[in-house]
C-alpha atoms as a PDB file:
ATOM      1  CA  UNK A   1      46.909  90.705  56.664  1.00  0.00           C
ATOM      2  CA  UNK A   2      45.535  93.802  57.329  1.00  0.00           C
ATOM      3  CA  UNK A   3      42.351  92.807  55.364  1.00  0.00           C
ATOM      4  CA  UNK A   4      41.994  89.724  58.276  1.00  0.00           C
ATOM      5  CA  UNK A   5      42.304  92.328  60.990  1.00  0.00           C
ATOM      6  CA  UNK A   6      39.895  94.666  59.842  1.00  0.00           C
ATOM      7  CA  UNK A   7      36.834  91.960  58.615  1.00  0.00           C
ATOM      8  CA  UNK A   8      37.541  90.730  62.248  1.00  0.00           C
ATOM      9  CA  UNK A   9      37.490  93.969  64.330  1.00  0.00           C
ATOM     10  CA  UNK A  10      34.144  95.118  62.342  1.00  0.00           C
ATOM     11  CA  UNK A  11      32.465  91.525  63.097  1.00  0.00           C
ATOM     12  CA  UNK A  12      33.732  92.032  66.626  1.00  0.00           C
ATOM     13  CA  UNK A  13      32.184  95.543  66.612  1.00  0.00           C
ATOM     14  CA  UNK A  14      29.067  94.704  64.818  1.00  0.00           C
ATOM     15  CA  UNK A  15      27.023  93.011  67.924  1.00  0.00           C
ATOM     16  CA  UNK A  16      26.976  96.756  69.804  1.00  0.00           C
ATOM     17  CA  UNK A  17      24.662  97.702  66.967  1.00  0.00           C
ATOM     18  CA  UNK A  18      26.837 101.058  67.316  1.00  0.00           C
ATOM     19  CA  UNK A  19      27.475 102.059  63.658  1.00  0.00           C
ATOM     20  CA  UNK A  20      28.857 105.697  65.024  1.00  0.00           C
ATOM     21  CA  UNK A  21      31.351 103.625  67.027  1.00  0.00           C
ATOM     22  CA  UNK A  22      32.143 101.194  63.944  1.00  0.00           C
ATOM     23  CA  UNK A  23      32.275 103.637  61.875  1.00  0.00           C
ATOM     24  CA  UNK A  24      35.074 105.834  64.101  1.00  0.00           C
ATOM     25  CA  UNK A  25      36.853 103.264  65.196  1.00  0.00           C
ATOM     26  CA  UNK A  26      37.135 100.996  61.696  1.00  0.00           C
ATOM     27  CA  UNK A  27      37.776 104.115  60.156  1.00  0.00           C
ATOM     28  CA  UNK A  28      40.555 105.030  62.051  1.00  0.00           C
ATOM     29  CA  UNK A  29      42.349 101.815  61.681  1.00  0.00           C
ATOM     30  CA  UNK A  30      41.903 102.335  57.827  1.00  0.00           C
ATOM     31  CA  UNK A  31      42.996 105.817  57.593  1.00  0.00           C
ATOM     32  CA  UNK A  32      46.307 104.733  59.862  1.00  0.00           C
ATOM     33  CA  UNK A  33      46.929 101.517  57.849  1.00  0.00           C
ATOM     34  CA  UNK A  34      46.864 103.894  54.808  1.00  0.00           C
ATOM     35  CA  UNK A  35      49.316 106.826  55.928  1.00  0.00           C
ATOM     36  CA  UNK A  36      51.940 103.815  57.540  1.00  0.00           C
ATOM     37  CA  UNK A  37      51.621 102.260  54.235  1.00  0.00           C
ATOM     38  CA  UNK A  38      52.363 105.771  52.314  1.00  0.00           C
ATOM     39  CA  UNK A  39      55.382 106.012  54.330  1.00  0.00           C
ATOM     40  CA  UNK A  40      56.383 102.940  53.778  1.00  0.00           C
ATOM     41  CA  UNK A  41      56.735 103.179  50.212  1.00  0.00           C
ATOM     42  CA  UNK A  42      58.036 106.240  50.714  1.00  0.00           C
ATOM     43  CA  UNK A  43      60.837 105.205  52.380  1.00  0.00           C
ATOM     44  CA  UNK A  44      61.355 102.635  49.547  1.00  0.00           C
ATOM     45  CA  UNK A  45      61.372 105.446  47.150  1.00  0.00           C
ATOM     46  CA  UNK A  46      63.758 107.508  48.524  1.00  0.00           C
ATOM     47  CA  UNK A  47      66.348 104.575  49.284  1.00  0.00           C
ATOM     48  CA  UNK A  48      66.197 103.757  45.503  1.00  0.00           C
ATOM     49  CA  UNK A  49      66.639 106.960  44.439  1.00  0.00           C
ATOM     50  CA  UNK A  50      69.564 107.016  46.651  1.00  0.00           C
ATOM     51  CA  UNK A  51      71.467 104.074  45.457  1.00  0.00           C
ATOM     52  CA  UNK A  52      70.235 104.900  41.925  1.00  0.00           C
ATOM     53  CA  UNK A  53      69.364 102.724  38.925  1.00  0.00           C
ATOM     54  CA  UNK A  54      71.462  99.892  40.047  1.00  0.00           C
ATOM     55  CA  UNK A  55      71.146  97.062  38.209  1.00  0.00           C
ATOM     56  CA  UNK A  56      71.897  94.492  40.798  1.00  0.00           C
ATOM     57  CA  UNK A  57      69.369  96.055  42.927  1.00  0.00           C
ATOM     58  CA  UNK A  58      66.724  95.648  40.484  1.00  0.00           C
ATOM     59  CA  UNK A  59      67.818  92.130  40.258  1.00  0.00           C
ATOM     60  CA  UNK A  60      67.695  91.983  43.999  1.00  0.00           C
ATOM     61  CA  UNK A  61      63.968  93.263  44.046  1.00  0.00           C
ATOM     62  CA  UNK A  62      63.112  90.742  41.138  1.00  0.00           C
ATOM     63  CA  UNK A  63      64.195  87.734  43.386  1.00  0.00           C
ATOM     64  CA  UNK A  64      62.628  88.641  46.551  1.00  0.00           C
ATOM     65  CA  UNK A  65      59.045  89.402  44.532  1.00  0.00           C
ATOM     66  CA  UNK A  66      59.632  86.121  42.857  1.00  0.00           C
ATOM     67  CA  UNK A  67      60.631  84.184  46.085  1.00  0.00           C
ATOM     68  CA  UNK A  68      57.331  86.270  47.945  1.00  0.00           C
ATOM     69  CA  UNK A  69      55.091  85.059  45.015  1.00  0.00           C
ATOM     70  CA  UNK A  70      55.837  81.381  44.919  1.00  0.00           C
ATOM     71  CA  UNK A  71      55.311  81.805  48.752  1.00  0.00           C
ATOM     72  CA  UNK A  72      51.981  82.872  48.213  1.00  0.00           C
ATOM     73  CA  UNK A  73      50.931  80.847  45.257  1.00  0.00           C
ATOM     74  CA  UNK A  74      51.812  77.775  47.146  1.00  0.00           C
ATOM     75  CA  UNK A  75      49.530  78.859  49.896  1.00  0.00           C
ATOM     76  CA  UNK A  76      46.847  78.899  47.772  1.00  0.00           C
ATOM     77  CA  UNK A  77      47.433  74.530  47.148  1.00  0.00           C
ATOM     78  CA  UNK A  78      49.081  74.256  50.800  1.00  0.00           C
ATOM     79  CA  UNK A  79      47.415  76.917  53.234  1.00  0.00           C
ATOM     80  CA  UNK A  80      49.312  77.643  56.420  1.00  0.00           C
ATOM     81  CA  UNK A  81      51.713  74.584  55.792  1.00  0.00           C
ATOM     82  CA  UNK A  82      55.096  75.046  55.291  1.00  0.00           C
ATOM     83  CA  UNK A  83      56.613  79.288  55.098  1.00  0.00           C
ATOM     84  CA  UNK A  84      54.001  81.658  54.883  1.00  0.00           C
ATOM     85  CA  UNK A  85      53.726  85.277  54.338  1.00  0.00           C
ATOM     86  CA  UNK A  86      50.820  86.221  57.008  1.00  0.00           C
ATOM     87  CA  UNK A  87      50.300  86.896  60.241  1.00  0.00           C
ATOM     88  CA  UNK A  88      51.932  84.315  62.836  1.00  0.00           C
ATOM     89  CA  UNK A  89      49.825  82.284  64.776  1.00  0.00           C
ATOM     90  CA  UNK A  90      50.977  83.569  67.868  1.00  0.00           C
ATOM     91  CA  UNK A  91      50.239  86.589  67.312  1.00  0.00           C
ATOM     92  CA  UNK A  92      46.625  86.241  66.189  1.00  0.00           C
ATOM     93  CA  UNK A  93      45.670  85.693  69.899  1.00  0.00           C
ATOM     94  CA  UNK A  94      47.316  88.964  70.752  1.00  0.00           C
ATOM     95  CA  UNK A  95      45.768  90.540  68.006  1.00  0.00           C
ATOM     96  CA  UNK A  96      41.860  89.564  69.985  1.00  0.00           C
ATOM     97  CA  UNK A  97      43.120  90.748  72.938  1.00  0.00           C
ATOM     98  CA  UNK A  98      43.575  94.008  71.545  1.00  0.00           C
ATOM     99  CA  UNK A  99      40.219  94.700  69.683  1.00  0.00           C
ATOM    100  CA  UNK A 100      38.846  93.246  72.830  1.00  0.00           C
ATOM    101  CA  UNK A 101      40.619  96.345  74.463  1.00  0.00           C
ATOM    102  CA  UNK A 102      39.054  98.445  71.899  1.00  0.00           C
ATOM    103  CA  UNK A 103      35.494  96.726  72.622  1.00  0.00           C
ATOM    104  CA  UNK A 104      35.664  97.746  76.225  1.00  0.00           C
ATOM    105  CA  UNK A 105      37.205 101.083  76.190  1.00  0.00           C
ATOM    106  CA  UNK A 106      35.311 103.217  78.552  1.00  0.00           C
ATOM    107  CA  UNK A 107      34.882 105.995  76.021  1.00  0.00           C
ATOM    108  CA  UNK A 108      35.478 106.550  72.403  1.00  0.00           C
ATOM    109  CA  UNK A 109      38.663 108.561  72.583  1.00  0.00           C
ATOM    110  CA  UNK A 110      40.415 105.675  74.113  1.00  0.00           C
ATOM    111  CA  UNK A 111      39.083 103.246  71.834  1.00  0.00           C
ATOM    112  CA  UNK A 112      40.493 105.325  68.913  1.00  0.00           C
ATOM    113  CA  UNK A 113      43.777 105.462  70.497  1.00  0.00           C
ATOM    114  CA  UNK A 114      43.973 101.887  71.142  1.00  0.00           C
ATOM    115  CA  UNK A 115      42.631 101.282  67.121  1.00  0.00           C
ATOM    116  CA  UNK A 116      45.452 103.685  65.894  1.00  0.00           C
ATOM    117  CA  UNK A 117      48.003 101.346  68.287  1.00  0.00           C
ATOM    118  CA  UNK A 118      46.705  98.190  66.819  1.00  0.00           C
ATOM    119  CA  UNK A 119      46.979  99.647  63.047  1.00  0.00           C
ATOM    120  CA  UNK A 120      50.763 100.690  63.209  1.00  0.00           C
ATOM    121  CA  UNK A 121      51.565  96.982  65.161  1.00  0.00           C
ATOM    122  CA  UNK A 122      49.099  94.938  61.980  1.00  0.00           C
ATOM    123  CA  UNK A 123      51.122  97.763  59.735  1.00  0.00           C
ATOM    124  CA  UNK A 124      54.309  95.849  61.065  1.00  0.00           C
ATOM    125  CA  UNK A 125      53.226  92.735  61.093  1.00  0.00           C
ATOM    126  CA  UNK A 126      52.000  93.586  57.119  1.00  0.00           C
ATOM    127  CA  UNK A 127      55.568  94.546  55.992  1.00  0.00           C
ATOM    128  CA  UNK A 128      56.084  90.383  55.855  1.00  0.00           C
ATOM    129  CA  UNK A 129      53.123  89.816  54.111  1.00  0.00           C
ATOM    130  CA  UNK A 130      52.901  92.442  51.231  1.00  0.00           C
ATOM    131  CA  UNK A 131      56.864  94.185  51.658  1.00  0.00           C
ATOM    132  CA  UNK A 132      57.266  93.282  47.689  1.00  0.00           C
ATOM    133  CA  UNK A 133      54.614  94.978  46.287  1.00  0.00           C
ATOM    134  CA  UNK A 134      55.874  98.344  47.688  1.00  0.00           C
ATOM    135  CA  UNK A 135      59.409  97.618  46.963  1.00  0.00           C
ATOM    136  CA  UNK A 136      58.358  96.255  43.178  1.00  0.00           C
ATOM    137  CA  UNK A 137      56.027  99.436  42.559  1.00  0.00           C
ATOM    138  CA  UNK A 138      58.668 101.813  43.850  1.00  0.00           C
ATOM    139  CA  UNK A 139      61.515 100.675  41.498  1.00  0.00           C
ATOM    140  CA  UNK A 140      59.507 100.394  38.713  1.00  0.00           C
ATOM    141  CA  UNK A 141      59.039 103.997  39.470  1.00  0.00           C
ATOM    142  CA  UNK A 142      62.559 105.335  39.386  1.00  0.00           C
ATOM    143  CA  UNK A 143      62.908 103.193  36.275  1.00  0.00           C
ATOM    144  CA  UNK A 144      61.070 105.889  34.770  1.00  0.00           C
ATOM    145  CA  UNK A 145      62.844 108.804  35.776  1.00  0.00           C
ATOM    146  CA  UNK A 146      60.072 110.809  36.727  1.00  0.00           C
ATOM    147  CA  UNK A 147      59.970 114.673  38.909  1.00  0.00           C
ATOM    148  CA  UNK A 148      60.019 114.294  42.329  1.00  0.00           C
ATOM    149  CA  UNK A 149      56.407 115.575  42.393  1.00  0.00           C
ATOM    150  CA  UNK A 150      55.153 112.900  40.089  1.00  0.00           C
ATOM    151  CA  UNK A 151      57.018 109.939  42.106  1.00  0.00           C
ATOM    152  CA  UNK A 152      54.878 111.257  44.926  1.00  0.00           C
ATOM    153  CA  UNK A 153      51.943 111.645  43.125  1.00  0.00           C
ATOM    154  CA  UNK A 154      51.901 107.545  41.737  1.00  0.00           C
ATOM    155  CA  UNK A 155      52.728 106.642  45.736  1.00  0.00           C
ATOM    156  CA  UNK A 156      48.883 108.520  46.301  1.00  0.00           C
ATOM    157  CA  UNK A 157      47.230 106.552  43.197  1.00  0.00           C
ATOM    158  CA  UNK A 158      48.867 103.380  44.424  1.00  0.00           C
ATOM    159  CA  UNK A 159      47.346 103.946  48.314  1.00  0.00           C
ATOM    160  CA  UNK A 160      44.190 105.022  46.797  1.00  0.00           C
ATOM    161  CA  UNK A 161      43.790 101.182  45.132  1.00  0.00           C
ATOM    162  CA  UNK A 162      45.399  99.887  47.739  1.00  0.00           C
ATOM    163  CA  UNK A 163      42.471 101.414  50.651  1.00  0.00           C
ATOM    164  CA  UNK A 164      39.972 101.483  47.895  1.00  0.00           C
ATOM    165  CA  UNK A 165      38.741  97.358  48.942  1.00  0.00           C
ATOM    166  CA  UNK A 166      39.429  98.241  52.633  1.00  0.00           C
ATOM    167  CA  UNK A 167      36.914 101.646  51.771  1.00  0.00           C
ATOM    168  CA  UNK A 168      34.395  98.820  50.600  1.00  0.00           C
ATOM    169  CA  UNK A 169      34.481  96.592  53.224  1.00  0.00           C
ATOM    170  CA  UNK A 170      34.095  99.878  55.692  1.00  0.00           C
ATOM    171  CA  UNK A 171      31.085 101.028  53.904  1.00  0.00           C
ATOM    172  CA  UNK A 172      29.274  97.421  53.823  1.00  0.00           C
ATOM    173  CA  UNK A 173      30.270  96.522  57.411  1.00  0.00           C
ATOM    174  CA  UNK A 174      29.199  99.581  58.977  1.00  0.00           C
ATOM    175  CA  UNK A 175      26.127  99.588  56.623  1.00  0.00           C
ATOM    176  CA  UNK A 176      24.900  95.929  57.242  1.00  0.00           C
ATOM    177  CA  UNK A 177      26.576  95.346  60.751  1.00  0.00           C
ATOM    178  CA  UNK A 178      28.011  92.281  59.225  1.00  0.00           C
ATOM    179  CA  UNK A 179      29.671  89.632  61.435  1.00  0.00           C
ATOM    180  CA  UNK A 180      31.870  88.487  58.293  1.00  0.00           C
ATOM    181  CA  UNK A 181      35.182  87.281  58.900  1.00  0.00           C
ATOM    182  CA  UNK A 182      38.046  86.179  56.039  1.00  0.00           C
ATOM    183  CA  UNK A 183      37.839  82.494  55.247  1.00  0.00           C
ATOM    184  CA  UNK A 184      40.169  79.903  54.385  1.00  0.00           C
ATOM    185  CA  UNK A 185      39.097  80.097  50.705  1.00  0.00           C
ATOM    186  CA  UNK A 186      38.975  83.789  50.765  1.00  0.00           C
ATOM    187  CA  UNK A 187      42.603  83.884  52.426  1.00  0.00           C
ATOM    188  CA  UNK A 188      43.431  81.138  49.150  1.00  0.00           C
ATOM    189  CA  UNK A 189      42.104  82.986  46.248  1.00  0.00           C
ATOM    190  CA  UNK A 190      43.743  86.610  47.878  1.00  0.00           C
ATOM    191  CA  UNK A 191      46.579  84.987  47.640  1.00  0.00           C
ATOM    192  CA  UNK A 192      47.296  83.378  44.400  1.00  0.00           C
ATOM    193  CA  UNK A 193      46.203  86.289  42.693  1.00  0.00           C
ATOM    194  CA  UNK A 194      48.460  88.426  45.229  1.00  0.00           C
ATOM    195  CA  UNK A 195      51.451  85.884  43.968  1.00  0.00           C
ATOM    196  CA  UNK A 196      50.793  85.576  40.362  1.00  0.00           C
ATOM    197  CA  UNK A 197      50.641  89.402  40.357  1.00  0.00           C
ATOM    198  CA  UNK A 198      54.207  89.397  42.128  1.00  0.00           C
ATOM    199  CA  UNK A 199      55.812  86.834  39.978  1.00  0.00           C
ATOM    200  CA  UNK A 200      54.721  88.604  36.916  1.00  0.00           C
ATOM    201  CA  UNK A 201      56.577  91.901  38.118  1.00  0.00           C
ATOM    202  CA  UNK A 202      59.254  90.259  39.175  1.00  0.00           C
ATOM    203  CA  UNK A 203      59.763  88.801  35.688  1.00  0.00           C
ATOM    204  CA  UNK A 204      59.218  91.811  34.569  1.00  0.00           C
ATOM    205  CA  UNK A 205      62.138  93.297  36.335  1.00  0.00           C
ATOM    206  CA  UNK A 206      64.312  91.197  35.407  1.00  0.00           C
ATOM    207  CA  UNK A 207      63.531  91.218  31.537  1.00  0.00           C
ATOM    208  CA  UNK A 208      63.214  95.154  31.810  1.00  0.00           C
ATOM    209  CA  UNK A 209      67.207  95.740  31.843  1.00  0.00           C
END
């Protein structure tokens, strides 16, 4: 989801031929998606560490990640028909009229503070598309009974992948001023491999005991 949003708001951006602007205002959207997403799984950390190792929680997780990945590896044969973990239609158009915002911001502190706006609502809107890996990677975690430092320290290697393709797209977007947007077939492949990826945790959960 936020992937969509962000290929969008740098082709959007690109025809200003403003990389300084790109740069600052893509940037800031990527640096918010990442520190919503870090408490995010956060939270998920600390509410399984609450109820404890529970085994009917993990079992709970295991469903929901198996459910989410089906979801998402039928999208891949039946895009957009049927229930679909990404952004709602209706809220796409809402979405343009935002960056649009951004676009015509009179200066570049209010374009920043309409970018960081947009990330925390896409950040949101994200918790239906991706909500299992966070939940998976966090109990996995407290399977392994680790200090509180190192439970902390996995949460920063698993934002670090997680920005690291964002990071990429930044750097080539602001580099190029491409006008690339996510395709169909991109939005296909992302997720199957997204699903399979979830299913395969989820089994693992439930074998793990």
């Amino acid at each position: 989801c936020s992937m969509w949003v962000l290929l969008l708001m740098i082709s959007m951006l690109a025809p200003l031929n403003d990389r300084r602007r790109m740069l600052a205002v893509a940037g800031t959207f990527v640096v918010v998606e990442g520190v919503a997403y870090f408490l995010f799984m956060a939270a998920w950390l600390n509410l399984f560490l609450l109820i404890g190792l529970s085994r009917a929680s993990q079992l709970v997780i295991a469903a929901i990640a198996i459910v989410a990945g089906l979801i998402n590896v039928k999208d891949f044969f039946a895009f957009g028909r049927g229930i679909s973990l990404s952004i709602p239609g209706g809220a796409k158009p809402k979405i343009y009229q935002r960056i649009r915002d951004i676009l015509q911001a009179k200066n570049l502190g209010a374009a920043i503070v309409a970018t960081i706006v947009l990330a925390v609502l896409v950040q949101i809107v994200e918790l239906m598309c991706t909500s299992g890996f966070p939940a998976l990677y966090t109990r996995i975690l407290t399977l392994r009974e680790l200090p509180p430092a190192s439970y902390y320290g996995y949460l920063l290697l698993y934002i670090a992948a997680y920005m690291l393709d964002d990071v990429i797209v930044l750097a080539i977007g602001v580099t190029m001023l491409s006008r690339h947007r996510l395709q169909e077939k991109e939005g296909r492949w992302l997720k199957l491999i997204s699903g399979v990826v979830m299913l395969g945790l989820g089994v693992y959960l439930v074998v793990a005991g």
